[in-house]
PDB file of N, CA and C in Angstrom:
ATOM      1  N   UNK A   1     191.011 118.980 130.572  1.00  0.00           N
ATOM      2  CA  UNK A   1     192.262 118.275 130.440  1.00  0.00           C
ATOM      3  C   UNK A   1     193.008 118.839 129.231  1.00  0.00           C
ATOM      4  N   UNK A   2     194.383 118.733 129.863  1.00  0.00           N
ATOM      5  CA  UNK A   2     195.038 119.666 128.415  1.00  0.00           C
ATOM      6  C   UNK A   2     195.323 118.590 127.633  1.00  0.00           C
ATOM      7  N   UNK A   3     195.483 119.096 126.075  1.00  0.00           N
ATOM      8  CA  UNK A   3     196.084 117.927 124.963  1.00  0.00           C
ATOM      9  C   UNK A   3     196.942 117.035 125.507  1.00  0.00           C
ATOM     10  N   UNK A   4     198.035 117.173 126.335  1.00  0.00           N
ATOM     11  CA  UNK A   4     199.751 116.456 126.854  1.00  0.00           C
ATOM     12  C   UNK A   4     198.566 115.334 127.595  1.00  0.00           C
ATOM     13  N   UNK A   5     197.785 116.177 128.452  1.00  0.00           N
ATOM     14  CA  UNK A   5     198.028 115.272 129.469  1.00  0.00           C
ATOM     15  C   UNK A   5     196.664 114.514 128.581  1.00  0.00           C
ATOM     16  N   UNK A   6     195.898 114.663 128.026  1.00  0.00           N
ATOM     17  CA  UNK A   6     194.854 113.762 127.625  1.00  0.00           C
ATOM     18  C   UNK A   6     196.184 112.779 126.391  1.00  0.00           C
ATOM     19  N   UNK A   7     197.474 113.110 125.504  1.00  0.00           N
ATOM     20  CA  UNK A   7     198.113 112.349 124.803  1.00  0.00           C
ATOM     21  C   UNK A   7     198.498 111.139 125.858  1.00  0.00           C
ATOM     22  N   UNK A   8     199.021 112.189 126.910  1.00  0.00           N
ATOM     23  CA  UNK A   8     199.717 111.000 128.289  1.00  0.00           C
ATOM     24  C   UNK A   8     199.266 110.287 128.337  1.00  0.00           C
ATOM     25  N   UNK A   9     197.576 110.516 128.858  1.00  0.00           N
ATOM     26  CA  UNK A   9     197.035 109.728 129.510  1.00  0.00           C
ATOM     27  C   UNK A   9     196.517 108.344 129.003  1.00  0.00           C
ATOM     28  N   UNK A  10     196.024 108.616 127.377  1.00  0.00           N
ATOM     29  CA  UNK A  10     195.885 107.687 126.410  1.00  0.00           C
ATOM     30  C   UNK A  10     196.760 106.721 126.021  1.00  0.00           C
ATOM     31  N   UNK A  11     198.423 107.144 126.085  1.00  0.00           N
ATOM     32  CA  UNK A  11     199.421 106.059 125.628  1.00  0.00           C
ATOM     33  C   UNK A  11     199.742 105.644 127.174  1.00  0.00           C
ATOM     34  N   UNK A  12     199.174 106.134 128.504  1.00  0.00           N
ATOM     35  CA  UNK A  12     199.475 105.360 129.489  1.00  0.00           C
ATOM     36  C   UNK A  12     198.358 104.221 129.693  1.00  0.00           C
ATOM     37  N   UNK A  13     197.245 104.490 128.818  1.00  0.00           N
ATOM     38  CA  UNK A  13     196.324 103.518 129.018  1.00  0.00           C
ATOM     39  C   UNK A  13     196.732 102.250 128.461  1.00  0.00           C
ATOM     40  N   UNK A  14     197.520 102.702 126.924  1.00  0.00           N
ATOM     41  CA  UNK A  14     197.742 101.327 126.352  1.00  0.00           C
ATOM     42  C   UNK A  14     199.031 100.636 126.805  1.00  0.00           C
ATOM     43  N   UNK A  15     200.223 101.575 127.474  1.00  0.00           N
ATOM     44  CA  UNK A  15     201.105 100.679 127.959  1.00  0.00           C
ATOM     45  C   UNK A  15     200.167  99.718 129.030  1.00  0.00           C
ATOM     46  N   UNK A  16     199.810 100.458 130.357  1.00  0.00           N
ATOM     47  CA  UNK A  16     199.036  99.984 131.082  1.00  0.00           C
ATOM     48  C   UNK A  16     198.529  98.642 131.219  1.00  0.00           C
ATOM     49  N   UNK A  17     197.290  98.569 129.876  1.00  0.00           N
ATOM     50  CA  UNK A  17     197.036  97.349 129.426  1.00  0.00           C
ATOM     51  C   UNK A  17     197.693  96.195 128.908  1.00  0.00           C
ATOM     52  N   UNK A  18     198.956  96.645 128.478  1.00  0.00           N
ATOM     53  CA  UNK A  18     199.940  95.757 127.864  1.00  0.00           C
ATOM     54  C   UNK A  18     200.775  94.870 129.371  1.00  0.00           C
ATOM     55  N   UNK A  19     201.311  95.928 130.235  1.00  0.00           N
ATOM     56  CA  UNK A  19     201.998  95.465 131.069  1.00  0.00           C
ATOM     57  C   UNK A  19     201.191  94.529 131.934  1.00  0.00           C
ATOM     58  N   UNK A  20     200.130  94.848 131.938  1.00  0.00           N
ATOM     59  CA  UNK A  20     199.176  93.867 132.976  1.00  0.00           C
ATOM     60  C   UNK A  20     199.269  93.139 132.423  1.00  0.00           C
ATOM     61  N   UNK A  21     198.555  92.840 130.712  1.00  0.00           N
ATOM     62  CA  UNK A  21     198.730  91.380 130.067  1.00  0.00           C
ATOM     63  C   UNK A  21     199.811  90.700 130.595  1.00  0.00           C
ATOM     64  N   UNK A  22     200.846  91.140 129.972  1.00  0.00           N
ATOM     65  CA  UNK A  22     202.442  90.451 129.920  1.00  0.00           C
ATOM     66  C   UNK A  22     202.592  90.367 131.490  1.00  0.00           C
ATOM     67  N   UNK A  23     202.629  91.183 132.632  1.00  0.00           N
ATOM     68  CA  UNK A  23     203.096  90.466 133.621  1.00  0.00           C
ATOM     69  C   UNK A  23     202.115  89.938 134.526  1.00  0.00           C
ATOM     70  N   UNK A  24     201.100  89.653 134.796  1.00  0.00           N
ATOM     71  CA  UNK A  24     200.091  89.655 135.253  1.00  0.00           C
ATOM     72  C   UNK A  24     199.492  87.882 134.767  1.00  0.00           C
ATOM     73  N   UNK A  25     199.307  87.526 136.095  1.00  0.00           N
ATOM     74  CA  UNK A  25     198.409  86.236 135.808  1.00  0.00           C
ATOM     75  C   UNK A  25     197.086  85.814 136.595  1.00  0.00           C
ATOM     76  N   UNK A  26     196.712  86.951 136.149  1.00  0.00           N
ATOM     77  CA  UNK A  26     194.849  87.146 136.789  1.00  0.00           C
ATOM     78  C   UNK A  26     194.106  86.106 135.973  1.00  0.00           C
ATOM     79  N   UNK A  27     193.450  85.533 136.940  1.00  0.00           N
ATOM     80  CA  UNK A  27     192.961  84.577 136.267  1.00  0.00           C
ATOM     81  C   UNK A  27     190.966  84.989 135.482  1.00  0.00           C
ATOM     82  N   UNK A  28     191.213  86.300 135.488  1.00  0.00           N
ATOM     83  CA  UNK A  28     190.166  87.076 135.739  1.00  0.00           C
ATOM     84  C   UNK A  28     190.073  87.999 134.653  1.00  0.00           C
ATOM     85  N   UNK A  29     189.237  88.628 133.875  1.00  0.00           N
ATOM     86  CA  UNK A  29     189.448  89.630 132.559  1.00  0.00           C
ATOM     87  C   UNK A  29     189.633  90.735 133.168  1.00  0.00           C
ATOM     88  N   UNK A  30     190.879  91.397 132.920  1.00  0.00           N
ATOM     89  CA  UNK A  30     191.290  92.796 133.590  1.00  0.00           C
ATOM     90  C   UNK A  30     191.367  93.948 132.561  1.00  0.00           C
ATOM     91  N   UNK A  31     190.598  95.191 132.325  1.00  0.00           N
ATOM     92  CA  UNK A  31     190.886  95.992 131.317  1.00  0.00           C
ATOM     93  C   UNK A  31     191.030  97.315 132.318  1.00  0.00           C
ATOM     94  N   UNK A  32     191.921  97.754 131.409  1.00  0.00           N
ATOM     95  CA  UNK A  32     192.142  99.505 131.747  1.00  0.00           C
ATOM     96  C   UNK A  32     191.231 100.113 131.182  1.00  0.00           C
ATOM     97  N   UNK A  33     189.994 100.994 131.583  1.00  0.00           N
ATOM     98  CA  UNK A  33     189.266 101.585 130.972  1.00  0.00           C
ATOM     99  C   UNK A  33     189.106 102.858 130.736  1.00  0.00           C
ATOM    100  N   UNK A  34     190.039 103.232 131.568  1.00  0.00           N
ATOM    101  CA  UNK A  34     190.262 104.999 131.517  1.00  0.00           C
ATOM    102  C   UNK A  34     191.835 105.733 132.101  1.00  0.00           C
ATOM    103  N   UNK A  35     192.377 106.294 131.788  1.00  0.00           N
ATOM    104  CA  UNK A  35     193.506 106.614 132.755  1.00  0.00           C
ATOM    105  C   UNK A  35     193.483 108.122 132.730  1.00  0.00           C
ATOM    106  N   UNK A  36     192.937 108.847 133.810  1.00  0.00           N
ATOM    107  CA  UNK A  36     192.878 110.236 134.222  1.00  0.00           C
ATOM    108  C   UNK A  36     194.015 110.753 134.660  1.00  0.00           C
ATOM    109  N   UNK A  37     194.774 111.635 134.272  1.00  0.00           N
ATOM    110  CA  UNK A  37     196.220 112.524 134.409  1.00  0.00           C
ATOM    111  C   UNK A  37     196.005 113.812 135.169  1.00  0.00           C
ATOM    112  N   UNK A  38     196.607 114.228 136.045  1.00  0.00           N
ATOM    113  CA  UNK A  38     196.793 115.647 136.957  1.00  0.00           C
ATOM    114  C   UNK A  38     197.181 116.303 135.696  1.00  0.00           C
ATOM    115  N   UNK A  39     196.955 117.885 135.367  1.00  0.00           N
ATOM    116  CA  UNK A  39     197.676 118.672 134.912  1.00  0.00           C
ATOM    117  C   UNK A  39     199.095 118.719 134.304  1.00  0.00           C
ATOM    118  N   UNK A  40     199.738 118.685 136.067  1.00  0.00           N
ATOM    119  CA  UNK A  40     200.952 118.909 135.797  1.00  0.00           C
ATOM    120  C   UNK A  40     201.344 117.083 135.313  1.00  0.00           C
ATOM    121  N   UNK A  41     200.997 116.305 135.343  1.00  0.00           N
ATOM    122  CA  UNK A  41     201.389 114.885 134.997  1.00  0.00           C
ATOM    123  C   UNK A  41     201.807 113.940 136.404  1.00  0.00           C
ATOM    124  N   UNK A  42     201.367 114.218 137.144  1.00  0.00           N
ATOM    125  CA  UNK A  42     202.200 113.976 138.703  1.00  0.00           C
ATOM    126  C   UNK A  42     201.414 112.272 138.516  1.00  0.00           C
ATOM    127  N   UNK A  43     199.969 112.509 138.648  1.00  0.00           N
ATOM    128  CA  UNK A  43     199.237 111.572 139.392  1.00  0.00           C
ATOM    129  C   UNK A  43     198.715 111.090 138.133  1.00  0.00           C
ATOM    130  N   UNK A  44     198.233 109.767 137.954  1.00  0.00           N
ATOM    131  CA  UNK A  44     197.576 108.869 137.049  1.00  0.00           C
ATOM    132  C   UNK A  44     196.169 108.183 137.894  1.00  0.00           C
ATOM    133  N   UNK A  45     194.993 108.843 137.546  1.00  0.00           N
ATOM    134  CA  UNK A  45     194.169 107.950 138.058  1.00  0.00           C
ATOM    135  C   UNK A  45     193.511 106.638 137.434  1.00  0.00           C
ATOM    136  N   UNK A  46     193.958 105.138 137.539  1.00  0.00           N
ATOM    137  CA  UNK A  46     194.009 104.342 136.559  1.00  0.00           C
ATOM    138  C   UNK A  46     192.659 103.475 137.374  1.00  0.00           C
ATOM    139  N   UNK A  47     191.802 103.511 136.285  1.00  0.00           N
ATOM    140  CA  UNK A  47     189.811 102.820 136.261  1.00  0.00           C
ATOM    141  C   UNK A  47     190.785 101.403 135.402  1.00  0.00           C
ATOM    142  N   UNK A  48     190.180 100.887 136.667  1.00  0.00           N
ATOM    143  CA  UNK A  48     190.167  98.779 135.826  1.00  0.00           C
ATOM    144  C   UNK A  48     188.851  98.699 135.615  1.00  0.00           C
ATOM    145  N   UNK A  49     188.729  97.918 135.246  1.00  0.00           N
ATOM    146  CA  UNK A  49     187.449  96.922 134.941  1.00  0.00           C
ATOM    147  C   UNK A  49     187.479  95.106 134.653  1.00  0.00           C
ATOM    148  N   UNK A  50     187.544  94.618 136.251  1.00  0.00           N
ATOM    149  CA  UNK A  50     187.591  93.545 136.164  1.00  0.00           C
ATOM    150  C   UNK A  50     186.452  92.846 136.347  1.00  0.00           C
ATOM    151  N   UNK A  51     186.166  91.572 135.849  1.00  0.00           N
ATOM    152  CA  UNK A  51     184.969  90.834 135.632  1.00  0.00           C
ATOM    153  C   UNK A  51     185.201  89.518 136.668  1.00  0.00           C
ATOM    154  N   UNK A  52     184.369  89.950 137.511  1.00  0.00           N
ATOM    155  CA  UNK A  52     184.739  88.886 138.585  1.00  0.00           C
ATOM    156  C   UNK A  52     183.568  89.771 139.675  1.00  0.00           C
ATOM    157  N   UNK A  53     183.574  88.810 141.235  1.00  0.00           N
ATOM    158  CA  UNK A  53     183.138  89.175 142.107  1.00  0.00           C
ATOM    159  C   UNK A  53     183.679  90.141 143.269  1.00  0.00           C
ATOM    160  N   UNK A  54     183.447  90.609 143.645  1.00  0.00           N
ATOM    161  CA  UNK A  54     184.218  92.167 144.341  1.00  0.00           C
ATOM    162  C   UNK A  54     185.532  91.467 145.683  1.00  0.00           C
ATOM    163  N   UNK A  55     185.396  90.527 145.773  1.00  0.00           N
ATOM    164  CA  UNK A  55     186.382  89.844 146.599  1.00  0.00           C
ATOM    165  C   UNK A  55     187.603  89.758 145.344  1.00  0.00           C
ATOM    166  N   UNK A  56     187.673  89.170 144.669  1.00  0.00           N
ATOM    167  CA  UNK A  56     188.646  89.030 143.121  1.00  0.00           C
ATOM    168  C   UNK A  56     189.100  90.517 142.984  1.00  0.00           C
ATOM    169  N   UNK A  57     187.926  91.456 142.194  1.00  0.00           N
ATOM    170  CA  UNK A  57     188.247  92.726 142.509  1.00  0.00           C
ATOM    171  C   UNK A  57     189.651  93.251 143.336  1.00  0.00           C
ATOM    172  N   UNK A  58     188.911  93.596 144.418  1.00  0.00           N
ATOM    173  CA  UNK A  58     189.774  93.885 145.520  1.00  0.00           C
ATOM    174  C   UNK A  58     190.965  92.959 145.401  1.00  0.00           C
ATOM    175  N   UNK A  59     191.267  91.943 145.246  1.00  0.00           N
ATOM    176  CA  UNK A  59     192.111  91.063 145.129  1.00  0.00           C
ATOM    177  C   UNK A  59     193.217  91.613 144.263  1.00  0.00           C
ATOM    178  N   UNK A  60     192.731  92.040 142.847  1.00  0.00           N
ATOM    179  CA  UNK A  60     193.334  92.650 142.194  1.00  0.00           C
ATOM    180  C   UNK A  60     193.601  93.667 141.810  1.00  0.00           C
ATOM    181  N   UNK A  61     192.839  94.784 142.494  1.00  0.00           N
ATOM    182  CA  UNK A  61     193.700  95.734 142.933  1.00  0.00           C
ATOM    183  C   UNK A  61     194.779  96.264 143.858  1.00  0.00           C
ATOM    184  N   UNK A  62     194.319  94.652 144.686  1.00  0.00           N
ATOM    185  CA  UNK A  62     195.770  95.109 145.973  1.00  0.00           C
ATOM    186  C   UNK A  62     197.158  94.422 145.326  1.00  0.00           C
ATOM    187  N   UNK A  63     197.250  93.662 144.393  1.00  0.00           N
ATOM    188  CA  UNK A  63     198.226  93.212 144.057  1.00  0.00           C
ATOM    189  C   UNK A  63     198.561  94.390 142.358  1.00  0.00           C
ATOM    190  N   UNK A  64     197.942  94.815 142.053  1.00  0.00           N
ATOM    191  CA  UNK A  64     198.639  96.209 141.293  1.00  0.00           C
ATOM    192  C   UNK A  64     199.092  97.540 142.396  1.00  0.00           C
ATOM    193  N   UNK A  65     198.404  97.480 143.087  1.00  0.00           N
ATOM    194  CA  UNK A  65     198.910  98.481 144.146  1.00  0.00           C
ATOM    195  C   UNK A  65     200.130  98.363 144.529  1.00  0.00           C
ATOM    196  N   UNK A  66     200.508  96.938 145.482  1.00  0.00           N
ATOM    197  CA  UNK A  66     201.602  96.424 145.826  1.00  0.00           C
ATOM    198  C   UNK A  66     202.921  96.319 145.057  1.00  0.00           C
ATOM    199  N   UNK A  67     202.498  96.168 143.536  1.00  0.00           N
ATOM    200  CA  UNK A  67     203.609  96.097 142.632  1.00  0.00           C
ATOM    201  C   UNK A  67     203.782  97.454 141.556  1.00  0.00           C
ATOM    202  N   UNK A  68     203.360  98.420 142.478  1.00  0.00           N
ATOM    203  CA  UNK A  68     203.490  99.734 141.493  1.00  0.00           C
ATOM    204  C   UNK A  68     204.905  99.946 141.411  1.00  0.00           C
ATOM    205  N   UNK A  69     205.743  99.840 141.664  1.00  0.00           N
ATOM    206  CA  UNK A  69     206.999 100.441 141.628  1.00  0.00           C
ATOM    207  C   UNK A  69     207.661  99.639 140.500  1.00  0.00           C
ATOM    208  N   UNK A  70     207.512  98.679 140.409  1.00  0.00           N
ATOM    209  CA  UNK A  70     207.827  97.130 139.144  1.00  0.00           C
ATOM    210  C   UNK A  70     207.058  97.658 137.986  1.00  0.00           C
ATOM    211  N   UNK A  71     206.242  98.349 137.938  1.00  0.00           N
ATOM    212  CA  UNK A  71     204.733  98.996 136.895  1.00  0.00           C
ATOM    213  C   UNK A  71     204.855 100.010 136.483  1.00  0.00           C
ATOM    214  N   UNK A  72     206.028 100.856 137.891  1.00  0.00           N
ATOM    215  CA  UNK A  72     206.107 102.164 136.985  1.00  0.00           C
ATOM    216  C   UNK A  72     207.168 102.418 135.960  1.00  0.00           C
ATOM    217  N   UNK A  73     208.688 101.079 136.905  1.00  0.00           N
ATOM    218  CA  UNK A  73     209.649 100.206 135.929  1.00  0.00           C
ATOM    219  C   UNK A  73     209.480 100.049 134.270  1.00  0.00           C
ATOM    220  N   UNK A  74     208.542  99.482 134.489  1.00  0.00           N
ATOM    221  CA  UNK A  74     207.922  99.110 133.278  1.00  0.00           C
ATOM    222  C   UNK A  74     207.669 100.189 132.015  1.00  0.00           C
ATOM    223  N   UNK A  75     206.805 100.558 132.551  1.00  0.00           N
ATOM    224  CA  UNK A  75     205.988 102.101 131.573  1.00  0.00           C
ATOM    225  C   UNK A  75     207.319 102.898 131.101  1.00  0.00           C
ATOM    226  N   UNK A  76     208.445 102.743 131.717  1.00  0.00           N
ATOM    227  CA  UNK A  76     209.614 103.427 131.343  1.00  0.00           C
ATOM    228  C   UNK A  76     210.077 103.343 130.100  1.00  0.00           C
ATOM    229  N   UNK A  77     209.595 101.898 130.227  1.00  0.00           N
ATOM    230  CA  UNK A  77     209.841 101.069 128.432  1.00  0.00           C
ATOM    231  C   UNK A  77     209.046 101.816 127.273  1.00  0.00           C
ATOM    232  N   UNK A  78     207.802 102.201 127.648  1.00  0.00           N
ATOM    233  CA  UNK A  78     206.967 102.501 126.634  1.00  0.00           C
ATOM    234  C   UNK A  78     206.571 103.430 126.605  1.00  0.00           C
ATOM    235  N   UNK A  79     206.969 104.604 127.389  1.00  0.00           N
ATOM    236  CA  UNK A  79     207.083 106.101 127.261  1.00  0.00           C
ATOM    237  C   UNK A  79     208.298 106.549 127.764  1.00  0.00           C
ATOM    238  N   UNK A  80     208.679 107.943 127.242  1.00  0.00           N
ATOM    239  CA  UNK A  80     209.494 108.458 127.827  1.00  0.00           C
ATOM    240  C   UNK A  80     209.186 109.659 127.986  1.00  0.00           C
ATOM    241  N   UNK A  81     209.050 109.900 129.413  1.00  0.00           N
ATOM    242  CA  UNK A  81     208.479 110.877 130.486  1.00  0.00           C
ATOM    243  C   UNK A  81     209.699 111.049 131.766  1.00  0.00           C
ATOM    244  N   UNK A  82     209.829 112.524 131.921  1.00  0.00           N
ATOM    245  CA  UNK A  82     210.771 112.944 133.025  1.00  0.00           C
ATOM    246  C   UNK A  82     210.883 112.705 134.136  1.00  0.00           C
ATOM    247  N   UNK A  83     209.172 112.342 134.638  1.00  0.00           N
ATOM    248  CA  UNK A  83     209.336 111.441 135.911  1.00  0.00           C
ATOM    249  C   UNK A  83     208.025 110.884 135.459  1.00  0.00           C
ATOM    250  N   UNK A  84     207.630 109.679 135.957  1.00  0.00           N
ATOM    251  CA  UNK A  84     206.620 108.649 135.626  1.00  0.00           C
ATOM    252  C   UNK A  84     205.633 109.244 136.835  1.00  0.00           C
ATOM    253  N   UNK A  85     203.711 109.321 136.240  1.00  0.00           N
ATOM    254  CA  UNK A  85     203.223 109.651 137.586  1.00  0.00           C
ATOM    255  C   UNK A  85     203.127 108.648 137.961  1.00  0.00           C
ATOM    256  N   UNK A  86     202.434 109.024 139.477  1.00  0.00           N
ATOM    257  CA  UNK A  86     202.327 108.359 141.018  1.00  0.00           C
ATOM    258  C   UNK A  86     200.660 107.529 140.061  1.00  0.00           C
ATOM    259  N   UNK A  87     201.216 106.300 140.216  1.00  0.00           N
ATOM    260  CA  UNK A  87     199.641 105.293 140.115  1.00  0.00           C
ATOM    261  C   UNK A  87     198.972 105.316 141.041  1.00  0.00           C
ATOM    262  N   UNK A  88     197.196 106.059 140.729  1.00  0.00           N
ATOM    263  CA  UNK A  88     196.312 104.996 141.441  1.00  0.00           C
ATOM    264  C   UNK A  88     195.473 104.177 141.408  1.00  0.00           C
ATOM    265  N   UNK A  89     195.327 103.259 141.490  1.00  0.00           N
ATOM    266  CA  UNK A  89     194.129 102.081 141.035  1.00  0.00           C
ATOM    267  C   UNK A  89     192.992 102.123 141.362  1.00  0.00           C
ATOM    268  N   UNK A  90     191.846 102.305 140.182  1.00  0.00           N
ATOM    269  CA  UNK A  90     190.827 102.352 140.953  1.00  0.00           C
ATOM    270  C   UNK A  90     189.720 101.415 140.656  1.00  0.00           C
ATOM    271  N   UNK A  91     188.818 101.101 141.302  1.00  0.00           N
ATOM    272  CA  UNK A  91     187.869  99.753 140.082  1.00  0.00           C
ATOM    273  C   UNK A  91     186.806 100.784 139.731  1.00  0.00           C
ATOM    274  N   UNK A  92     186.703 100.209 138.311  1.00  0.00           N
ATOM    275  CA  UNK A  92     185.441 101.143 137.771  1.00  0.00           C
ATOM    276  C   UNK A  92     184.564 100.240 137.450  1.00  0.00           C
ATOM    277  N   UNK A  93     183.326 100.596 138.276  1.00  0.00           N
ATOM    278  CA  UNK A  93     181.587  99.985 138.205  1.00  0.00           C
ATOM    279  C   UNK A  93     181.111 100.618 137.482  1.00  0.00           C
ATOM    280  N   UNK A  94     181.687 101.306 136.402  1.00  0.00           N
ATOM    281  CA  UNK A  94     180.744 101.898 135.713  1.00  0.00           C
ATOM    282  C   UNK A  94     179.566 100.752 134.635  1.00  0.00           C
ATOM    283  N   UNK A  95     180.250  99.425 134.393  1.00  0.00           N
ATOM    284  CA  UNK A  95     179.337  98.263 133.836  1.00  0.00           C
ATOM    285  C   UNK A  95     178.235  98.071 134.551  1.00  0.00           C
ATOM    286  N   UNK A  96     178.493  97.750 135.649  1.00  0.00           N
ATOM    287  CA  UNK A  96     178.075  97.156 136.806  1.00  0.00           C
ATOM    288  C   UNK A  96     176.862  97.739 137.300  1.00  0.00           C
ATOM    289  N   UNK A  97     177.024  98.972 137.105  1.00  0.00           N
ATOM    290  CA  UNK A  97     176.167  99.901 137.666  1.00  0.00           C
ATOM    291  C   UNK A  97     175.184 100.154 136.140  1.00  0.00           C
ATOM    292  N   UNK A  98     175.403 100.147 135.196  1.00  0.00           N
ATOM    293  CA  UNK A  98     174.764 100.171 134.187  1.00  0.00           C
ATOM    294  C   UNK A  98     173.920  99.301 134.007  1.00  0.00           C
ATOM    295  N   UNK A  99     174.786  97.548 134.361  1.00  0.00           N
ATOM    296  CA  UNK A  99     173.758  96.845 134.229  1.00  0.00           C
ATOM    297  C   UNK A  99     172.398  96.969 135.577  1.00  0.00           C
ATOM    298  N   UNK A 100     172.941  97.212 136.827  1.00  0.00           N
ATOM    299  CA  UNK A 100     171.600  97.191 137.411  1.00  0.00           C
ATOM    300  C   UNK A 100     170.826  97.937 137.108  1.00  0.00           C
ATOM    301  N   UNK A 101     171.352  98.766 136.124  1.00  0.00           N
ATOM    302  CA  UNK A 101     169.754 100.177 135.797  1.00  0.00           C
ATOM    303  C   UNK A 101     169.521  99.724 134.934  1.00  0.00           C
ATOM    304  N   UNK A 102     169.956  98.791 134.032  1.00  0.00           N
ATOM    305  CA  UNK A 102     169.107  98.328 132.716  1.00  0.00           C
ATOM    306  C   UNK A 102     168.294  96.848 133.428  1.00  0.00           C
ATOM    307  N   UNK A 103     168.559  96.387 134.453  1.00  0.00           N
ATOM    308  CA  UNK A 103     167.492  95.622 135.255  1.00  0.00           C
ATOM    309  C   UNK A 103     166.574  96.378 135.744  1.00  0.00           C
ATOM    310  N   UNK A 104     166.440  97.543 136.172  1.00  0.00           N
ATOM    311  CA  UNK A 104     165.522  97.873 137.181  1.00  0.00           C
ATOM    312  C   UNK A 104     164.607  98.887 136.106  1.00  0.00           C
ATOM    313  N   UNK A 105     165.306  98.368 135.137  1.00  0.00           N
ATOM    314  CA  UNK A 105     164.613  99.481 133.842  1.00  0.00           C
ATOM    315  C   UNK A 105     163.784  98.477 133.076  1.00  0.00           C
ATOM    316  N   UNK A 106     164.319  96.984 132.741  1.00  0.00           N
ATOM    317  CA  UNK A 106     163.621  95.649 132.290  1.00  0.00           C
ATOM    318  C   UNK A 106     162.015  95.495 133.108  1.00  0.00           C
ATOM    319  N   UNK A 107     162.924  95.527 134.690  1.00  0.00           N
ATOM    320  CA  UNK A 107     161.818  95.317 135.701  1.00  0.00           C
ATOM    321  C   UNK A 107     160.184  96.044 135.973  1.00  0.00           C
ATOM    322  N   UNK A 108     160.533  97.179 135.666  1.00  0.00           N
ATOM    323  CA  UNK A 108     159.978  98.246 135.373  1.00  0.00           C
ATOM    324  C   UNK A 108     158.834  98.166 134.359  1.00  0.00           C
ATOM    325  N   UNK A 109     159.465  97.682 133.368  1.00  0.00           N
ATOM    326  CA  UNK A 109     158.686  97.583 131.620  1.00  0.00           C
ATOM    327  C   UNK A 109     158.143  96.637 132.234  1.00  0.00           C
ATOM    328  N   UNK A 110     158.436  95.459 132.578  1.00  0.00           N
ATOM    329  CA  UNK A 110     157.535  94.180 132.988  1.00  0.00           C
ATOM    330  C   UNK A 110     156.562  94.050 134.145  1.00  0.00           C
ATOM    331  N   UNK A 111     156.531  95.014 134.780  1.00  0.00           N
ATOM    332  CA  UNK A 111     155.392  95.630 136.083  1.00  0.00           C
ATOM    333  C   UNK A 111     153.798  95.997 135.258  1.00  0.00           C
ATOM    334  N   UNK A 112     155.160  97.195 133.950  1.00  0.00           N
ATOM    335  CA  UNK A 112     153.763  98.061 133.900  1.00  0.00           C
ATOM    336  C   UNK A 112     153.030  97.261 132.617  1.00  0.00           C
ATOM    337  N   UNK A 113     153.704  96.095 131.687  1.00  0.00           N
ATOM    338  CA  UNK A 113     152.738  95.423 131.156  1.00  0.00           C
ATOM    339  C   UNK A 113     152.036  94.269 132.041  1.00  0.00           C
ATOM    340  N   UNK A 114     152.323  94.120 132.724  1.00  0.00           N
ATOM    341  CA  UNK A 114     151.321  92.974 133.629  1.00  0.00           C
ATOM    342  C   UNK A 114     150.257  93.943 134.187  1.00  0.00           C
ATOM    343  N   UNK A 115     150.358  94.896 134.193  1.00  0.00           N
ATOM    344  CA  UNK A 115     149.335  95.657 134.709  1.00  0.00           C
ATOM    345  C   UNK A 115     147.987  96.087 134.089  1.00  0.00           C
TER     346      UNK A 115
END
């Protein structure tokens, strides 16, 4: 990733997070945890991390999806970029998935001392 687009991508994380706060009434903890940039700046690949059950999830990613155009409105405010990239939302399990390996890693330790 070049410097621009890793600068981009970083102050698109924190508008990002801001605009969800402020317009957004998830009743659910929603964080931006990563925002990956194309090269040329076209595409934004935007990792949530919401804390909820994968129905919620999904829930809330279809309603950032739906209101990208109001989102990309937005970001206009807090960068100024020649054309705003194309959002995509994505959910990131990267917790999620951490925690089941630190269960199956607990589980594990507790096998081999009963043994």
């Amino acid at each position: 990733m070049s410097r621009r687009s890793e600068k981009v991508g970083n102050t698109l994380q924190k508008a990002l997070s801001e605009i969800i706060r402020l317009n957004f009434d998830f009743k659910v903890l929603v964080s931006v945890t990563e925002v990956d940039i194309s090269p040329d700046l076209s595409q934004a690949k935007v990792y949530l991390s919401v804390m909820s059950d994968q129905e919620i999830k999904d829930s809330v990613r279809n309603e950032l999806e739906n209101n990208k155009s109001n989102i990309k409105n937005s970001i206009s405010d807090f960068i100024k970029l020649r054309k705003i990239p194309e959002l995509v939302f994505i959910l990131d399990e990267t917790i999620e998935k951490a925690e089941r390996i630190q269960r199956l890693i607990d589980q594990a330790n507790i096998s081999s001392v009963q043994e």
